[in-house]
Protein backbone atom coordinates (compact mmCIF):
# COMPACT_ATOMS: atom_id res chain seq x y z
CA UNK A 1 -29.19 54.01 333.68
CA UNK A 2 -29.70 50.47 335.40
CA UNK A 3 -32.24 48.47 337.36
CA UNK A 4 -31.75 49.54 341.38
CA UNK A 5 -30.28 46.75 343.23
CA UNK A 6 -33.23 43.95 343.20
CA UNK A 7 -32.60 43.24 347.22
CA UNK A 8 -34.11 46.70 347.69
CA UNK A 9 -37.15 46.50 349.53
CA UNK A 10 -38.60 50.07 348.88
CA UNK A 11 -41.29 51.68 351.71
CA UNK A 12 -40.73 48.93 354.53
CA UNK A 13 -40.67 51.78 356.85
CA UNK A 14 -43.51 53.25 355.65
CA UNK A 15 -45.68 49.95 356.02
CA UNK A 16 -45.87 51.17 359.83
CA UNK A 17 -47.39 54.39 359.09
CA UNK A 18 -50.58 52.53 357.20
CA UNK A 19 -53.14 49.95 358.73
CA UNK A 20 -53.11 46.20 356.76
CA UNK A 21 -56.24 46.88 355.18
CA UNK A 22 -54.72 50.25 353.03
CA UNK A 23 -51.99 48.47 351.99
CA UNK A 24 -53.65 45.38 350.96
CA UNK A 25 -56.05 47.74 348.83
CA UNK A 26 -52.92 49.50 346.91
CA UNK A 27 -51.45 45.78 346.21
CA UNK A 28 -55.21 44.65 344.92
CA UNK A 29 -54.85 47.85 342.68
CA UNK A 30 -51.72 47.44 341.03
CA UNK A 31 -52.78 43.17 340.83
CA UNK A 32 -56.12 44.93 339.31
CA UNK A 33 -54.10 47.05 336.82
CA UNK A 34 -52.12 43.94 335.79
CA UNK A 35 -54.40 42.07 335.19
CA UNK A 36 -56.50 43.75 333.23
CA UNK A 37 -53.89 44.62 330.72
CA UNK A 38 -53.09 41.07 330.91
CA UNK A 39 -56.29 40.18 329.83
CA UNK A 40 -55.90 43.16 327.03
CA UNK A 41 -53.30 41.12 325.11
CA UNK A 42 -55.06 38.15 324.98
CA UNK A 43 -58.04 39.53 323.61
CA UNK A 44 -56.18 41.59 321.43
CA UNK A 45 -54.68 38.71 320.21
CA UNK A 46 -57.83 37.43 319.59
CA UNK A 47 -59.57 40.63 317.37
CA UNK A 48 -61.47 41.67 320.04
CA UNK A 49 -59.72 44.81 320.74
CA UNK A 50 -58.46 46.65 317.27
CA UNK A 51 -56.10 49.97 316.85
CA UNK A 52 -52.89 50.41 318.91
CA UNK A 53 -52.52 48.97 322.28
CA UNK A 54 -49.77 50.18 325.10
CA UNK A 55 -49.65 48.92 327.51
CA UNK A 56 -47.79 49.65 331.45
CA UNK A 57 -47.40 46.56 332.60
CA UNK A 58 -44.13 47.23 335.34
CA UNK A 59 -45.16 50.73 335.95
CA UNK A 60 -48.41 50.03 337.82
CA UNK A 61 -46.69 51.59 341.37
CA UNK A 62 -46.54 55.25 339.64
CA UNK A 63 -50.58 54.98 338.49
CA UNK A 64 -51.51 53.86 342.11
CA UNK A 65 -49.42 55.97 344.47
CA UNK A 66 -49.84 59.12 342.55
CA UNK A 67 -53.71 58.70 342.24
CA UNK A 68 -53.33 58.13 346.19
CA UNK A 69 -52.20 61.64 346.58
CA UNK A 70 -54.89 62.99 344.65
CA UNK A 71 -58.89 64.18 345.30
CA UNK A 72 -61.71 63.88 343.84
CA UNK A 73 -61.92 67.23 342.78
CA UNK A 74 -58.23 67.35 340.99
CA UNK A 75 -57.84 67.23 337.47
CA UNK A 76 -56.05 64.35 335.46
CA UNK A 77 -54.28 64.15 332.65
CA UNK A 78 -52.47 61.44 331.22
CA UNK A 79 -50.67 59.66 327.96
CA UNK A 80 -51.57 56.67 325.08
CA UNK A 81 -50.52 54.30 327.88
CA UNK A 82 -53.75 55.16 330.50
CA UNK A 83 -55.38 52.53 331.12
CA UNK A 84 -53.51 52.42 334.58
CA UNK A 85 -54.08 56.05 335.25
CA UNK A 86 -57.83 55.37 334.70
CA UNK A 87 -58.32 52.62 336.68
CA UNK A 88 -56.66 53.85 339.69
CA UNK A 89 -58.41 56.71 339.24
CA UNK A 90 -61.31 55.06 339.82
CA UNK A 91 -63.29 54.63 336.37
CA UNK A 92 -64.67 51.24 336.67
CA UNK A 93 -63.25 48.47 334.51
CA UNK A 94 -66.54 47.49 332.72
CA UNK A 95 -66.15 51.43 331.30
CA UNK A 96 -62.69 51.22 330.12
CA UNK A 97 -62.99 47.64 328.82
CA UNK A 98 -65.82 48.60 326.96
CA UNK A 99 -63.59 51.51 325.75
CA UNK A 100 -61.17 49.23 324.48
CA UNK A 101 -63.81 47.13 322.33
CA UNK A 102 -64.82 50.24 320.82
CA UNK A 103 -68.58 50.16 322.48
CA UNK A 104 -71.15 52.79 323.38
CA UNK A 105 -70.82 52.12 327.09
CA UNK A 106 -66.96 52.78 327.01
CA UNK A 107 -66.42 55.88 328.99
CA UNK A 108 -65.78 57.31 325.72
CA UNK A 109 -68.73 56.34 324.32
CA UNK A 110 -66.18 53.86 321.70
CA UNK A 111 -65.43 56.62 320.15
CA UNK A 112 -61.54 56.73 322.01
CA UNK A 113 -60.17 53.12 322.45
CA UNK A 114 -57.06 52.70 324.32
CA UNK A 115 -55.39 55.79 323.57
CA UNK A 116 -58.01 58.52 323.95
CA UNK A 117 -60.07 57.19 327.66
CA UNK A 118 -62.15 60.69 329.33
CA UNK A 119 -63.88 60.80 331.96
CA UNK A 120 -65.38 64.04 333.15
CA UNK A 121 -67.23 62.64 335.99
CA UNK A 122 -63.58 61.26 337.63
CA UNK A 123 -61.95 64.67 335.84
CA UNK A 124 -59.91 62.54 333.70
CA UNK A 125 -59.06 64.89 330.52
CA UNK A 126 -57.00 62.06 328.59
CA UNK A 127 -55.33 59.91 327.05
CA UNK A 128 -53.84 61.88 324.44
CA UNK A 129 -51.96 60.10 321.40
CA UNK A 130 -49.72 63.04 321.15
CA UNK A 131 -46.09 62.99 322.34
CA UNK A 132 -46.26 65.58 325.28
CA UNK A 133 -50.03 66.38 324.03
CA UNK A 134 -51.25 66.66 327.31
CA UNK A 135 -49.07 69.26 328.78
CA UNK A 136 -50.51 72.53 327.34
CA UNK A 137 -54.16 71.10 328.29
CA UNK A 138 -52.75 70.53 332.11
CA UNK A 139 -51.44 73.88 331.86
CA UNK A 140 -55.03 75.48 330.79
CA UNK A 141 -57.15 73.42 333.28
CA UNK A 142 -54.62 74.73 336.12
CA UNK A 143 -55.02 78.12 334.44
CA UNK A 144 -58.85 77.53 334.45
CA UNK A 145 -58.80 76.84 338.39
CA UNK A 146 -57.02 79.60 339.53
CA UNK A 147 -59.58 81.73 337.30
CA UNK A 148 -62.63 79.96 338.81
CA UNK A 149 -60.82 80.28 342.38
CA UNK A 150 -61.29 76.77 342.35
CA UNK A 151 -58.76 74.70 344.69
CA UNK A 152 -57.97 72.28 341.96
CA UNK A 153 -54.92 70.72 341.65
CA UNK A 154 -54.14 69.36 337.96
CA UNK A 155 -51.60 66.16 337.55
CA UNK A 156 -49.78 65.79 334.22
CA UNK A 157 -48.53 62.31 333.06
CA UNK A 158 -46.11 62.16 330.51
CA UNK A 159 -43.41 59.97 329.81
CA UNK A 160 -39.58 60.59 329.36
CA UNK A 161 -39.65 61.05 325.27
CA UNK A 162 -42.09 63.89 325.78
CA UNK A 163 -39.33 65.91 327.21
CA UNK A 164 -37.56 66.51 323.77
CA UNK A 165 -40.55 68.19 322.94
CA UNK A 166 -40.73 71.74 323.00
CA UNK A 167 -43.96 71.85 324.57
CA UNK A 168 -42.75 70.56 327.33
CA UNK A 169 -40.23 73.78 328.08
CA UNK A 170 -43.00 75.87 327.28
CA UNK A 171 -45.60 74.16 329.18
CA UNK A 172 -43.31 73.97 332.65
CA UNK A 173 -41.64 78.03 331.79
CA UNK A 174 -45.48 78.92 331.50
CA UNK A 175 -46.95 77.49 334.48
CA UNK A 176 -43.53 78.30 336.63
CA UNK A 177 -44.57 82.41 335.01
CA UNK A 178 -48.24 82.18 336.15
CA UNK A 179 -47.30 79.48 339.69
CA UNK A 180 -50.24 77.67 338.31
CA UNK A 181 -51.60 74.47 340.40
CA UNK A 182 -49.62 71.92 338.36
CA UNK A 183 -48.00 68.57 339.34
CA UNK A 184 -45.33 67.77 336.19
CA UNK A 185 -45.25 63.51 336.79
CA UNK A 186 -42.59 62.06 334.09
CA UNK A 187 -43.12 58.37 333.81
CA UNK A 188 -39.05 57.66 333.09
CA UNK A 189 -39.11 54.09 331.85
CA UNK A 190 -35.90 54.49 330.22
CA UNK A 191 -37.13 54.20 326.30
CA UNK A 192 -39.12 56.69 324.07
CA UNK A 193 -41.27 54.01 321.86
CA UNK A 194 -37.64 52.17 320.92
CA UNK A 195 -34.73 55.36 321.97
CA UNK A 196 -32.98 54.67 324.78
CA UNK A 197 -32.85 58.16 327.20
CA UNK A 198 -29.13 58.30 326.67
CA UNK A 199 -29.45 58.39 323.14
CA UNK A 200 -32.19 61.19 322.97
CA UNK A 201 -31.18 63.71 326.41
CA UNK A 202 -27.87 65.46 326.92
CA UNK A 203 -29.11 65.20 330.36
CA UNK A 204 -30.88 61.86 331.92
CA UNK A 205 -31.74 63.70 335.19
CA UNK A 206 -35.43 64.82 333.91
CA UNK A 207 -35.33 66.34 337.66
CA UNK A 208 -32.74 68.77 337.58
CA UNK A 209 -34.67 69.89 335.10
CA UNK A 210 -36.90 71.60 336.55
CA UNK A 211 -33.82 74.31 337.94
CA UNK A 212 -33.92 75.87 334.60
CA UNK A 213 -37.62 77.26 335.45
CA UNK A 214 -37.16 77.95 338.83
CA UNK A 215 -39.53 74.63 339.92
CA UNK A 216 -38.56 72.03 342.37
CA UNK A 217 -37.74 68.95 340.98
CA UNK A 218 -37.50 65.35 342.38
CA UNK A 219 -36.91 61.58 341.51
CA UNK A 220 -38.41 58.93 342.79
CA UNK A 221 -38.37 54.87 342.93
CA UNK A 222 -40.80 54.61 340.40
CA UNK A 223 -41.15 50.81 341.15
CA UNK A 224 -42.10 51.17 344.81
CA UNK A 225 -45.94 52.43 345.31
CA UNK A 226 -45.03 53.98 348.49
CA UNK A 227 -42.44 56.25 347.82
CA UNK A 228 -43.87 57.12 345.04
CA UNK A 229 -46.91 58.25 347.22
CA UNK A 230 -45.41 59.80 349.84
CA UNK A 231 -43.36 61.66 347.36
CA UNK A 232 -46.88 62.65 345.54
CA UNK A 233 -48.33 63.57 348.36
CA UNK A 234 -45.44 66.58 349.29
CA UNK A 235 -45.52 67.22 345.98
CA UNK A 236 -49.53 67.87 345.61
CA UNK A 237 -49.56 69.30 349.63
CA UNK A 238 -47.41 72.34 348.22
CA UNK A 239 -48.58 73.09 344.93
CA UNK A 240 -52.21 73.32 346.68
CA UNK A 241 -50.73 75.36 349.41
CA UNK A 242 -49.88 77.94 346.52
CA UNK A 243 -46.12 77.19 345.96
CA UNK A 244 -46.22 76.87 342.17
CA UNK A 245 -45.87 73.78 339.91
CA UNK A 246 -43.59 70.57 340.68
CA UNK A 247 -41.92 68.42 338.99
CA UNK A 248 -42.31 64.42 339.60
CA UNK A 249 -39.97 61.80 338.58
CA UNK A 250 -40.62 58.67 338.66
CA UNK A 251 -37.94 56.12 337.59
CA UNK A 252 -39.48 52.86 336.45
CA UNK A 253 -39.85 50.64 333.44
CA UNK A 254 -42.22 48.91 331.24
CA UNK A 255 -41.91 45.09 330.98
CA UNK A 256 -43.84 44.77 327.93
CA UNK A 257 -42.69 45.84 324.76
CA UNK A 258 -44.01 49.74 323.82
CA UNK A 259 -47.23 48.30 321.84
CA UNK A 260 -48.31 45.54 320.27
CA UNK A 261 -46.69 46.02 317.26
CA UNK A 262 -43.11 46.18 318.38
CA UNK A 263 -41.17 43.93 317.76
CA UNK A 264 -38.86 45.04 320.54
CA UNK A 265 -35.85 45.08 318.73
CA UNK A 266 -34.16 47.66 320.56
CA UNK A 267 -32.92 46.30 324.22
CA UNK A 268 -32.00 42.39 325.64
CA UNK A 269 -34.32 40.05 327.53
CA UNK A 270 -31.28 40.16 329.97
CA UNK A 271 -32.35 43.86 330.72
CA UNK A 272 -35.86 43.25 330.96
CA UNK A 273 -35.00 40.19 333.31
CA UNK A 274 -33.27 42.72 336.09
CA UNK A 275 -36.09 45.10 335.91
CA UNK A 276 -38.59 41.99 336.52
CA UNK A 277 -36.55 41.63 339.86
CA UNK A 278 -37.98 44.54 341.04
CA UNK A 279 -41.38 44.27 339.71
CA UNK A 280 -43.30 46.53 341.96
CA UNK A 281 -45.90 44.16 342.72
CA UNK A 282 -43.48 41.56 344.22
CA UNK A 283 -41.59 44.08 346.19
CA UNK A 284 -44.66 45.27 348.19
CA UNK A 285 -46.25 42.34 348.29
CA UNK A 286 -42.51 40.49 349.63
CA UNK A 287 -42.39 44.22 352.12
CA UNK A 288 -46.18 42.89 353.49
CA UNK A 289 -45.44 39.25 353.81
CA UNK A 290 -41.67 40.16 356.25
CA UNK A 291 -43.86 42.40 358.06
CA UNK A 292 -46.55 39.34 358.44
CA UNK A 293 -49.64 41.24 356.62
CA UNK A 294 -50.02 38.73 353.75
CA UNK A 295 -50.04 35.49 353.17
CA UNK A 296 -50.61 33.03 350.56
CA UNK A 297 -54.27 32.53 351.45
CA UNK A 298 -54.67 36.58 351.57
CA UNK A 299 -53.29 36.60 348.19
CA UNK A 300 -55.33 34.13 346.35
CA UNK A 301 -58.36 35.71 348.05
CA UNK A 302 -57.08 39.68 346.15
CA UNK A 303 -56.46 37.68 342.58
CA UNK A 304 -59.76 36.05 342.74
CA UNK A 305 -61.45 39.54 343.36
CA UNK A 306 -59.64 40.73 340.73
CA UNK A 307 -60.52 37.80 338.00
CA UNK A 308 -64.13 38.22 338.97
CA UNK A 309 -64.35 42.07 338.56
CA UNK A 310 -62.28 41.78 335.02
CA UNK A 311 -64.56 39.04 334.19
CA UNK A 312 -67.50 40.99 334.36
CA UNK A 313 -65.49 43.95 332.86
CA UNK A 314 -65.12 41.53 329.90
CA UNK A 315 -68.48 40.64 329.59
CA UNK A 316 -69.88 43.68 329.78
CA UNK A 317 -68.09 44.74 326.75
CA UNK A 318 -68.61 41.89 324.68
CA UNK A 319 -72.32 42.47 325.67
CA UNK A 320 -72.42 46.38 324.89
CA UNK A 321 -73.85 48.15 321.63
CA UNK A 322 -72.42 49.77 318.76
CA UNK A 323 -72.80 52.85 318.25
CA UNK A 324 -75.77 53.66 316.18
CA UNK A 325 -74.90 55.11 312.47
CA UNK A 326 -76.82 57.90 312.62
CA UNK A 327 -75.02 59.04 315.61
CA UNK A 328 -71.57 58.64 314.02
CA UNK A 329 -71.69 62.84 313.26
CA UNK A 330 -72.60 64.01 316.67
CA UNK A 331 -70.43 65.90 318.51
CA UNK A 332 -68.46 66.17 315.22
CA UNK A 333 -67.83 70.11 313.96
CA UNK A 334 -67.28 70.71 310.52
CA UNK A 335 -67.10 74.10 309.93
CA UNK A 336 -68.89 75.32 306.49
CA UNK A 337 -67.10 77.18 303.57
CA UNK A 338 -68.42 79.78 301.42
């Protein structure tokens, strides 16, 4: 499986159907995503931020147009490589930055760091380090809503390796058995930590997978932030109408190599180079400027809002307490033995 043609110029017809000001907001959100990780590797770099780090960098267009399709109310549950998911989502960047250093006044009180962000107030339920780890715990917070009668609908992120696990069979037959409220969204980006998809699936159409339980499954351009909203959006209308589970798609690749660690051994710069001709920042931001919606002042004016807001992010972690020792045990359970 190959880069799309790089002349594409994915959801030009859709730029009709939304004023200027929307899609100037989802371009300042994947910029905002971006940069931030951006920002992650340097400081990483640096010894500021310790543990594993993954980061999206390319896949920014699935985080913001499936968010988009979402409500406040909705249930979200993602993978080690979040911090897109959680932004979009709406947790501010001071609280995931702060995550990241390891600080009290990380939205997991430091206790996380890039793999594990939660969020209850924004219903974020993970970053989970486990391959296909989140699956079962989408399933029981969909199961949980239709208990409660509560019209929740609960997204699942999970990337293409997570399909070889067996959880994931289980987790899609189960909620297909029970038509729980369940949007399936498989971040394909071609490579499970260093396996290429060819090399661990009899079967590189994750959609068509879905046939085997009965679910509708679809593929998307995982590189354009419009498509992959309007696809999100059908997706998320019918499962909260009461039509079951879905299964989601999206085709699209990271730039960066799977952590910081690799040592990306495992695929050619002249691969990455194609993909970065359809980064999906360029292509909406190249849609918006035929259509006359941006310019280069426009521009300038979104990256400097984003600098400033991932400045403060910054400094808000560096300025942020420790946890205290005595509170190192708290919330821990340790159950007692005779």
């Amino acid at each position: 499986m190959s880069a799309p043609e790089a002349t594409h110029r994915p959801g030009q017809a859709l730029l009709s159907g939304l004023p200027r000001e929307a899609l100037l907001e989802r371009l300042r959100e994947m910029l905002r995503i971006r940069r931030f990780e951006e920002r992650c590797a340097e400081l990483y770099t640096q010894g500021k931020i310790h543990g594993f780090l993954h980061l999206c960098i390319g896949e920014e267009a699935v985080a913001v147009g499936a968010m988009r399709a979402l409500r406040p109310e909705d249930n979200v549950v993602s993978t080690y490589r979040e911090h897109g998911h959680a932004l979009a989502r709406g947790i501010s960047a001071a609280a995931v930055m702060a995550e990241m250093f390891g600080k009290a006044n990380g939205c997991s009180r430091g206790r996380g760091g890039s793999m594990h962000l939660f969020d209850a107030q924004h219903r974020f339920f993970g970053g989970h380090a486990i391959v296909g780890g989140g699956l079962p715990i989408a399933v029981g917070l969909a199961l949980a809503a239709r208990m409660r009668q509560e019209a929740r609908v609960t997204c699942c992120f999970f990337g293409d390796g997570a399909v070889a696990e067996g959880v994931f069979h289980e987790s899609l037959n189960l909620a297909a058995l029970w038509r729980l409220p369940v949007l399936f969204l498989c971040e394909n980006n071609l490579y499970a930590m260093g396996t290429h998809i060819t090399r661990h699936q009899s079967q590189i159409d994750i959609a068509r997978k879905a046939a085997a339980y009965g679910l509708p499954g679809q593929a998307v351009d995982g590189m354009a932030v419009l498509e992959v909203e309007e696809a999100a959006r059908a997706a998320v209308a019918a499962v909260r109408a009461g039509e079951g589970p879905r299964l989601l798609e999206a085709r699209t690749y990271r730039f960066r190599a799977h952590s910081m660690y690799d040592p990306e051994l495992y695929r050619s710069r002249e691969e990455v180079a194609q993909w970065k001709q359809r980064d999906p920042i360029d292509l909406l931001a190249g849609a918006l400027r035929q259509a006359d919606l941006l310019d280069d002042a426009a521009l300038a004016q979104l990256e400097g809002e984003v600098a400033a807001e991932i400045d403060l992010a910054v400094a808000a972690a560096e300025a942020g307490p420790w946890e205290p020792v005595q509170d190192l045990l708290k919330d821990v359970h340790s159950p007692r033995f005779a």
